[in-house]
Protein backbone atom coordinates (compact mmCIF):
# COMPACT_ATOMS: atom_id res chain seq x y z
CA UNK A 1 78.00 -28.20 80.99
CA UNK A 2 75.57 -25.69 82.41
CA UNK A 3 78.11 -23.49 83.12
CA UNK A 4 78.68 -23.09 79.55
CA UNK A 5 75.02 -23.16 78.74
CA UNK A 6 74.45 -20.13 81.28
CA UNK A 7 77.88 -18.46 79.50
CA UNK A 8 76.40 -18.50 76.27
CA UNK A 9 73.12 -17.22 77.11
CA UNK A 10 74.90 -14.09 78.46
CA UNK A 11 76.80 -13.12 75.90
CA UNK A 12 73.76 -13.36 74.00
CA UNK A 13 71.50 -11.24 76.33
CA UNK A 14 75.07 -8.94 76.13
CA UNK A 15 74.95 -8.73 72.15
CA UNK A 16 71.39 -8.02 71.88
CA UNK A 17 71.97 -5.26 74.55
CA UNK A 18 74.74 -3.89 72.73
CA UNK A 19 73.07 -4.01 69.29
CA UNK A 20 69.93 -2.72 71.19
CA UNK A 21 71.77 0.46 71.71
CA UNK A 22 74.02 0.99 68.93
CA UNK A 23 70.64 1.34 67.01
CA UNK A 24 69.29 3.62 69.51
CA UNK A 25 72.48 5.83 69.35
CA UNK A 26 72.34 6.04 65.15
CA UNK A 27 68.90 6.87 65.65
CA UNK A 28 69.85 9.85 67.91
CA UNK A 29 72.89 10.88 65.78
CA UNK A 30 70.14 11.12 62.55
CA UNK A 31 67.57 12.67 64.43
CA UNK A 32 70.13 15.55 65.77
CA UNK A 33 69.25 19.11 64.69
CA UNK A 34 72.26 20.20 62.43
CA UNK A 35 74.27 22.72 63.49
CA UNK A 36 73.09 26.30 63.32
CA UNK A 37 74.59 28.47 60.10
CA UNK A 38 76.73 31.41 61.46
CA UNK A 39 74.83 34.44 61.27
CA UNK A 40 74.86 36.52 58.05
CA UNK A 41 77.14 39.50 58.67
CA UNK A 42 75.54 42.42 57.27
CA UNK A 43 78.14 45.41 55.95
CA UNK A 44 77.84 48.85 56.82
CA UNK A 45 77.67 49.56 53.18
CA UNK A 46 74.56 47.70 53.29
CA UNK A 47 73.12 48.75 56.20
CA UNK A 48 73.56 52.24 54.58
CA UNK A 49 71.76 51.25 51.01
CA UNK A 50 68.80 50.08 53.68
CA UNK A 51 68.93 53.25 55.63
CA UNK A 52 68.87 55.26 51.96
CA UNK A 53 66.11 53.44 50.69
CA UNK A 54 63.87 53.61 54.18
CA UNK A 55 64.32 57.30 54.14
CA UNK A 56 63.43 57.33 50.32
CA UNK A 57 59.94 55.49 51.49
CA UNK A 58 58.88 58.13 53.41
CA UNK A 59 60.04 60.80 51.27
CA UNK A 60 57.42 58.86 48.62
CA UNK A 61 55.01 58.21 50.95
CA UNK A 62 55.02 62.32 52.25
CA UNK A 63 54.11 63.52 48.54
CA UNK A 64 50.61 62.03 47.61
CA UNK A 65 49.80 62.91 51.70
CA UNK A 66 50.85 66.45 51.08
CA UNK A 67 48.55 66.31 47.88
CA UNK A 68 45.62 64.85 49.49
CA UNK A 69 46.25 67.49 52.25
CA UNK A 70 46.53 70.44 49.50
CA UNK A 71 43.85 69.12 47.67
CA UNK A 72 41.22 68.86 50.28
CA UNK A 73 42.33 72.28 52.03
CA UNK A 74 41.66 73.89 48.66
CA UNK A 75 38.03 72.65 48.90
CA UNK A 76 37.79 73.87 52.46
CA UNK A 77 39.01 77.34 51.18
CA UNK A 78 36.69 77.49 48.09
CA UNK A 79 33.86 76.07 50.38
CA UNK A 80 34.43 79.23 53.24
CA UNK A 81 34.70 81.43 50.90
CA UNK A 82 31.08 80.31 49.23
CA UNK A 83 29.57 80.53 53.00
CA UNK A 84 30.68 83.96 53.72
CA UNK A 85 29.60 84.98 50.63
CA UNK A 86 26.20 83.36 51.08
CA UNK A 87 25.96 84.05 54.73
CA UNK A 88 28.08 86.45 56.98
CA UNK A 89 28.42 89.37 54.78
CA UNK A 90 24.60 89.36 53.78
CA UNK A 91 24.33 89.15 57.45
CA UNK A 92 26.69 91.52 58.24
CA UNK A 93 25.66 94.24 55.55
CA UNK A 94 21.98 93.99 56.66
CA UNK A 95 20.03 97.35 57.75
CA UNK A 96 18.90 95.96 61.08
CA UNK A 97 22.43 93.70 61.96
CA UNK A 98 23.68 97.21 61.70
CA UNK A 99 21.69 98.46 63.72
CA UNK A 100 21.98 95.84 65.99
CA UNK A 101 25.61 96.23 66.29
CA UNK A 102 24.90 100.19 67.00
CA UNK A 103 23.08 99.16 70.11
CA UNK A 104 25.92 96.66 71.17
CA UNK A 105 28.97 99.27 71.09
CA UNK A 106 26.35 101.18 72.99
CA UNK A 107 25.98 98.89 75.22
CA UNK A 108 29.72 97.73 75.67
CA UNK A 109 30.79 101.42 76.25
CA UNK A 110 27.96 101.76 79.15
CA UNK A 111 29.51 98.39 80.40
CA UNK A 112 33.27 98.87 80.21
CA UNK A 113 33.72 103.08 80.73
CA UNK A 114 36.75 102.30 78.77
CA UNK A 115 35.81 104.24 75.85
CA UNK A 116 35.78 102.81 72.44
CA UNK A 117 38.93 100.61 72.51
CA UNK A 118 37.50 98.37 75.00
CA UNK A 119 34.35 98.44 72.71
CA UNK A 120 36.00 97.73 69.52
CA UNK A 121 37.55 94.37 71.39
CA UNK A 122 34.47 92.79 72.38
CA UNK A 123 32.80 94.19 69.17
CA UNK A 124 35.86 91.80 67.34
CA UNK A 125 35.42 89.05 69.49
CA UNK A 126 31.26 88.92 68.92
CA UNK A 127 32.02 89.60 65.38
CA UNK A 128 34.43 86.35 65.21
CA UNK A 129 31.93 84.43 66.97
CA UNK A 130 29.14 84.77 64.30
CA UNK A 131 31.40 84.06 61.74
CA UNK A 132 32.41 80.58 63.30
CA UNK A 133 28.41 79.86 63.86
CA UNK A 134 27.66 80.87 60.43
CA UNK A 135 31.15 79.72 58.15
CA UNK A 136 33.17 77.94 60.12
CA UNK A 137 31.14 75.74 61.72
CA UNK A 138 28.97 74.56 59.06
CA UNK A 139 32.12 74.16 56.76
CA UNK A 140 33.72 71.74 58.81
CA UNK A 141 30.68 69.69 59.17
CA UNK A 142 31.47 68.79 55.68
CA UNK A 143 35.17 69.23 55.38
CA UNK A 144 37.19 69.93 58.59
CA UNK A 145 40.70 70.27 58.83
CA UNK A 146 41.17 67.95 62.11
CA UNK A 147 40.22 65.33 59.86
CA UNK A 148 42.07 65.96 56.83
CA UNK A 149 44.83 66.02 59.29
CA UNK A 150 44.02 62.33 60.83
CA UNK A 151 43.41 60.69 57.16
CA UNK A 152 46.67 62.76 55.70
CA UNK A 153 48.44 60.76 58.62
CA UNK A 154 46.98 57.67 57.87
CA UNK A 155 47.53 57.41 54.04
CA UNK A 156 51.21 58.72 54.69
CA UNK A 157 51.37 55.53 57.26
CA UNK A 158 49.53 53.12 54.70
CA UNK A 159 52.22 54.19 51.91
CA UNK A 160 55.28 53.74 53.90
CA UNK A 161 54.06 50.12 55.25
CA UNK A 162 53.70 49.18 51.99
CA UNK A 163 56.77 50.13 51.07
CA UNK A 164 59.21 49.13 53.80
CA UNK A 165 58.54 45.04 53.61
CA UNK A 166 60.24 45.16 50.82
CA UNK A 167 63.72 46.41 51.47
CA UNK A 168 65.53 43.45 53.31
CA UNK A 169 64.99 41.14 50.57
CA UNK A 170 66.55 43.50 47.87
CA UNK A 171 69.88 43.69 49.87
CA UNK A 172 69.56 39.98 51.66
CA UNK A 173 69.30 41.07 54.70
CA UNK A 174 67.86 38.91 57.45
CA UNK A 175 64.55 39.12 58.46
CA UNK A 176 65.12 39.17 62.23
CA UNK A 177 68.47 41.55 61.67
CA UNK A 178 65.88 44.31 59.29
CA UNK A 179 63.36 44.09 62.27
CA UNK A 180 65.63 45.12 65.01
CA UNK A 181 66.54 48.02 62.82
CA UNK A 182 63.29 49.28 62.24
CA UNK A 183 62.77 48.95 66.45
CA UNK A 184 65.96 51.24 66.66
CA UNK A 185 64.61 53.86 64.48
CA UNK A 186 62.01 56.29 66.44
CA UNK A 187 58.95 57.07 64.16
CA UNK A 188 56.81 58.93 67.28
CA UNK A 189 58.79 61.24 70.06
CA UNK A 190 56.91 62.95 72.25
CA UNK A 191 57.42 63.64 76.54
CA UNK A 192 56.72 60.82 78.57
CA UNK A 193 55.77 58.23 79.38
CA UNK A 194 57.10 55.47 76.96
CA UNK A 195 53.64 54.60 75.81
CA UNK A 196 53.96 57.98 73.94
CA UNK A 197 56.62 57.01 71.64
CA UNK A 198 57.13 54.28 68.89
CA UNK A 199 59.46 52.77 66.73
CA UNK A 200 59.24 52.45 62.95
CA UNK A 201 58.65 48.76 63.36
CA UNK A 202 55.45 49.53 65.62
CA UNK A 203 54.56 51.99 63.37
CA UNK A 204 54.24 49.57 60.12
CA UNK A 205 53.13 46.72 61.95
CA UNK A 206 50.43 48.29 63.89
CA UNK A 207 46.82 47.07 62.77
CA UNK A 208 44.99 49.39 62.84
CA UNK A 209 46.77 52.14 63.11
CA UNK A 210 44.23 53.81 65.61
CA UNK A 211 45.88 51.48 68.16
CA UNK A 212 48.88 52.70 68.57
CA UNK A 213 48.60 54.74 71.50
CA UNK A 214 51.53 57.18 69.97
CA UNK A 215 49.77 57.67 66.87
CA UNK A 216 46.61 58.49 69.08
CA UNK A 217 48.51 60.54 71.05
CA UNK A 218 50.62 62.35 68.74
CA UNK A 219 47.43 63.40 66.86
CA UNK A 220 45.48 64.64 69.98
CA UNK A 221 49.17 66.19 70.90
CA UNK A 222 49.06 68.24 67.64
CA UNK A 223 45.35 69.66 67.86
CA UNK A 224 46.28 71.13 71.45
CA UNK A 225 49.14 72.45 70.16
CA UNK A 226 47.17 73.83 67.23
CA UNK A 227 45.04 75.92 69.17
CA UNK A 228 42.26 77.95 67.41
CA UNK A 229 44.32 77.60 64.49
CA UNK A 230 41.77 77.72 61.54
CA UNK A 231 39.04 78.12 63.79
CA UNK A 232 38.65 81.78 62.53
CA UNK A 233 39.89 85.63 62.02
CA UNK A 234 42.85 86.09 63.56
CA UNK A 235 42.65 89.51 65.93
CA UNK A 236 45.38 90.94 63.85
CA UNK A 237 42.56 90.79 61.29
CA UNK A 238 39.41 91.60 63.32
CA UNK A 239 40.58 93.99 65.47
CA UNK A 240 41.16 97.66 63.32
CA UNK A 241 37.92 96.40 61.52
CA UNK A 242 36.21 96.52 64.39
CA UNK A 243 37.37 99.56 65.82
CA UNK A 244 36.33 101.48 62.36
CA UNK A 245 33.10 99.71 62.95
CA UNK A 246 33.00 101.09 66.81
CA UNK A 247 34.09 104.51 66.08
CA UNK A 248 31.77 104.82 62.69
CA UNK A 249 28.94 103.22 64.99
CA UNK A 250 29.64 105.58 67.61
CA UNK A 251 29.40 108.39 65.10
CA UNK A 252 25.60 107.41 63.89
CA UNK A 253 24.62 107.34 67.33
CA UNK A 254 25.96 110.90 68.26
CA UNK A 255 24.01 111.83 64.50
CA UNK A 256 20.82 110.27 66.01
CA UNK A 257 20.82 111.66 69.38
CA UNK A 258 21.21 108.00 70.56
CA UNK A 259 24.58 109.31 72.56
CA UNK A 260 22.28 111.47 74.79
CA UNK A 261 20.50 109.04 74.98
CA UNK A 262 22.80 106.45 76.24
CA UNK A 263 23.92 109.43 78.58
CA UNK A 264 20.67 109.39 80.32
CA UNK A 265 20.28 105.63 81.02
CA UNK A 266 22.41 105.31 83.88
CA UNK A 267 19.62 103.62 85.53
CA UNK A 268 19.02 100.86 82.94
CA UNK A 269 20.13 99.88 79.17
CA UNK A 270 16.76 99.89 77.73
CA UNK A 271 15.50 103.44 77.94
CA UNK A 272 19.14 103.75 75.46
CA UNK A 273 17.86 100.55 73.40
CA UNK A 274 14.37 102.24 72.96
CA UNK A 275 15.92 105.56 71.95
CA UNK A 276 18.02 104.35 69.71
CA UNK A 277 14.69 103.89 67.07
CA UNK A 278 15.36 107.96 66.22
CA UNK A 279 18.71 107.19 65.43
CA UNK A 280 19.37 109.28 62.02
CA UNK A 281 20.49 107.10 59.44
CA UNK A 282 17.91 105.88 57.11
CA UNK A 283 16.86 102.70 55.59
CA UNK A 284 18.10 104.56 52.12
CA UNK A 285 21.14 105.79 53.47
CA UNK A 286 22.11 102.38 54.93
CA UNK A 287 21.83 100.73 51.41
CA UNK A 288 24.21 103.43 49.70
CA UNK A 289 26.57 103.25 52.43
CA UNK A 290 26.37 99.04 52.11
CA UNK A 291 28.77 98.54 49.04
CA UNK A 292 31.52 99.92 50.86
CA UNK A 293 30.64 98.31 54.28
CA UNK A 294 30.52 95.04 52.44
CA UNK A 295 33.77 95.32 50.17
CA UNK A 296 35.25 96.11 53.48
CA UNK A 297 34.82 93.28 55.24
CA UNK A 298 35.13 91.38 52.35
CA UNK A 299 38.47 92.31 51.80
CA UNK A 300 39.23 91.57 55.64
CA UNK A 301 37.73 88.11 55.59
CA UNK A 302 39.29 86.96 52.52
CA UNK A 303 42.92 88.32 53.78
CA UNK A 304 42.25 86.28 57.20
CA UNK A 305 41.01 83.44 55.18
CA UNK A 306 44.38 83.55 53.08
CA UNK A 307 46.34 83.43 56.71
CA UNK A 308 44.14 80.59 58.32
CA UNK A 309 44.68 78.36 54.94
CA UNK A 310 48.36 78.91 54.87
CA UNK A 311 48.84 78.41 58.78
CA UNK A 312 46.93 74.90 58.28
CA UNK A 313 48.88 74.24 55.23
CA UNK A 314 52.68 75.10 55.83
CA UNK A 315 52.98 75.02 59.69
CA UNK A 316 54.62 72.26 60.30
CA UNK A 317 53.69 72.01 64.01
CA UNK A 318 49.87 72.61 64.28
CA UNK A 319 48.57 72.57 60.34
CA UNK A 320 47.13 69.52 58.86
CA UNK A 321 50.49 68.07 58.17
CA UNK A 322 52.29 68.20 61.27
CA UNK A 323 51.83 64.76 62.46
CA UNK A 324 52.92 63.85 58.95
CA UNK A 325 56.55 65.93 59.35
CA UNK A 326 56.71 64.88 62.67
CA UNK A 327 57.28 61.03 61.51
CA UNK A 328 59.40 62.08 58.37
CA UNK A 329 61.51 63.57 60.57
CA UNK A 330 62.36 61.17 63.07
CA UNK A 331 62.86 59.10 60.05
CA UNK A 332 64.79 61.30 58.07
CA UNK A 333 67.21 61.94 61.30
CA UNK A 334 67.48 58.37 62.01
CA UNK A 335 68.79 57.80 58.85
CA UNK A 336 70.84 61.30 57.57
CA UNK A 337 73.53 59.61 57.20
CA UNK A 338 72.04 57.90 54.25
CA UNK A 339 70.19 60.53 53.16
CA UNK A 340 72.04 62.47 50.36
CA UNK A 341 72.07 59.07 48.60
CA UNK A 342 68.01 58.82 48.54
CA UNK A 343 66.42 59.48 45.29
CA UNK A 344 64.46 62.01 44.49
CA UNK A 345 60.80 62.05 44.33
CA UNK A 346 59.16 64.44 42.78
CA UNK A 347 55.86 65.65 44.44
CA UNK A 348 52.66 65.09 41.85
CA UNK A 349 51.06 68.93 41.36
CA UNK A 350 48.21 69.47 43.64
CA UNK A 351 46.26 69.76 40.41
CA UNK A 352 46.35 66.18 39.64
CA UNK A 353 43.64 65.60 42.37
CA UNK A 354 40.24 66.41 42.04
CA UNK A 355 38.79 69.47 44.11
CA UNK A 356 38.12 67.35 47.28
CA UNK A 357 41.58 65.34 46.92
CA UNK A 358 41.63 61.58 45.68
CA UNK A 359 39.36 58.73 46.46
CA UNK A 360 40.02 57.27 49.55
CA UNK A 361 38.52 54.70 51.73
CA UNK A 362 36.23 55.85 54.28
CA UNK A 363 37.78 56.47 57.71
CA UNK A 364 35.99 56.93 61.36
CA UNK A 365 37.56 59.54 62.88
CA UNK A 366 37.11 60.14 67.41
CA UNK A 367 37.74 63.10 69.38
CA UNK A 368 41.19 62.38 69.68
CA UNK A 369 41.63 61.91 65.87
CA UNK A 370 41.87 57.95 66.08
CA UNK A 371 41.61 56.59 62.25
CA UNK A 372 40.90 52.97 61.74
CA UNK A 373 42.40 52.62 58.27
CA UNK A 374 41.57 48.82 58.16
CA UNK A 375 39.32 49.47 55.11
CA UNK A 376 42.71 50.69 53.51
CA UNK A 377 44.58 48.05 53.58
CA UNK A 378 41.80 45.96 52.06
């Protein structure tokens, strides 16, 4: 009799055992993550409407850029233009600057022994450095290409974020799948290291943009490479000025008996610089003879201002829109297979804008051109 007692007490403990974990098993079978969905296979067909369309952004977003650019350039123009008019040929016409520059080529002839050539050159270069301290400079404290090159950059960047987010969804394409494309499309190429490159996914995702060390870089890489571009005269443009200035100075000084002069003061400048007082062109003279002096530079300065405007406009290396074409075009060669089937966009007329460009947030700018466009995107 106990046997059978202790039997059935067993098979009891057994069933509750077994019932114990049959529930514990159903529970594990519900709680089971399903089963992954295969992967959505994305056509090359499709992966070519994404292509056309990404190359189509930055086509959109390189038109109002290029207008801001133009527009803003166009008040730099108008405003150097106003300054020389205002300040360096007033200067420049003056009785006693003229006079001034008579003792100079004096002096630079005593200096070099080269004869006038050598004069004329450092007559140019003294002549280029007054008009930075008294156009240049002063212009760009109030609009300066370097940054209308950094916020061109920055509103072409801000467009083309915008726009790219919303290409996967219009063709279904995965998230994740869109992402790695954008990483395998270069948006920043310069030498290395890595740290100077990006990909078009850093490029849209990078807040703020300043951070990017290849968007720092690329702008610091494009004002080296820019030189003294826009930074004044050009000494295709300065130098046969100045040498009609040196020989015409050189002339009034042989008039005045300053030559002689400058002949005898072998053992010091200033018996030449005191001399020069009988040189023989008159106060009345000098203002007939200042029309012409002034027309002629005029017509230098405006010809050199013509060349600096179009080398910071349409150089696509070094001019305000360089680091602009340098992102459209590793875009645009990342994707030229897609290209012919992008849309065209027609670029608004620099007109639309108002003298200065349009509106636009304001933007710190540092030395290396750095924009912090976080104020944009608000």
């Amino acid at each position: 009799m106990p046997n059978l007692i202790h039997g059935a007490a067993v098979r009891t403990v057994y069933s509750l055992l077994t019932a114990l974990l049959v529930g514990l098993a159903g529970c594990a079978s519900r709680e089971r993550a399903p089963d992954l969905a295969p992967a959505v296979q994305v056509s090359e067909r499709t992966w070519q409407l994404v292509d056309r369309d990404i190359a189509a952004a930055s086509l959109a977003a390189t038109g109002p850029s290029w207008n801001y650019a133009r527009g803003s350039m166009e008040a730099w123009r108008s405003r150097v233009r106003q300054r020389t008019e205002e300040d360096f040929i007033p200067w420049y016409g003056g009785y006693w600057t003229q006079q001034w520059l008579a003792i100079k080529v004096a002096w630079y002839q005593l200096g070099s022994g080269e004869g006038s050539n050598a004069a004329a050159k450092r007559l140019a270069a003294y002549l280029q450095e007054q008009y930075h301290q008294r156009v240049l400079g002063p212009v760009a404290e109030e609009i300066d290409p370097q940054v209308i090159r950094g916020q061109a950059t920055a509103l072409y960047v801000q467009l083309l974020s915008a726009r790219i987010p919303a290409i996967p969804a219009r063709y279904g394409v995965p998230a994740e799948q869109f992402e790695q494309r954008l990483k395998a499309i270069p948006a920043i190429s310069l030498a290395p290291p890595a740290a100077h490159g990006a990909s078009l996914f850093q490029l849209v995702h990078a807040q703020p943009i300043g951070d990017l060390p290849a968007y720092a870089t690329l702008l610091a890489h494009v004002r080296k490479a820019g030189g003294d571009v826009g930074a004044g005269p050009s000494d295709a443009r300065m130098s046969p000025l100045a040498e009609q200035m040196a020989e015409r100075l050189v002339a009034r000084l042989a008039i005045g008996g300053s030559a002689s002069a400058a002949a005898a003061a072998a053992g010091g400048v200033a018996g030449m610089v005191i001399s020069l007082g009988a040189t023989g062109i008159s106060a009345i003279t000098h203002e007939n003879q200042r029309p012409e002096l002034e027309a002629q530079i005029r017509e230098s300065l405006n010809a050199a201002l013509d060349e600096m405007w179009h080398g910071l406009m349409e150089n696509t290396t070094t001019g305000v829109m360089a680091a602009v074409y340098h992102i459209s075009g590793q875009i645009a060669a990342s994707t030229a297979h897609a290209a012919s089937q992008a849309p065209e966009v027609e670029r608004e007329a620099p007109e639309a804008w108002p003298p200065g460009g349009p509106d636009l947030p304001e933007q710190p700018y540092d030395d290396d051109g750095r924009a912090d466009i976080d104020s944009a995107d608000e």
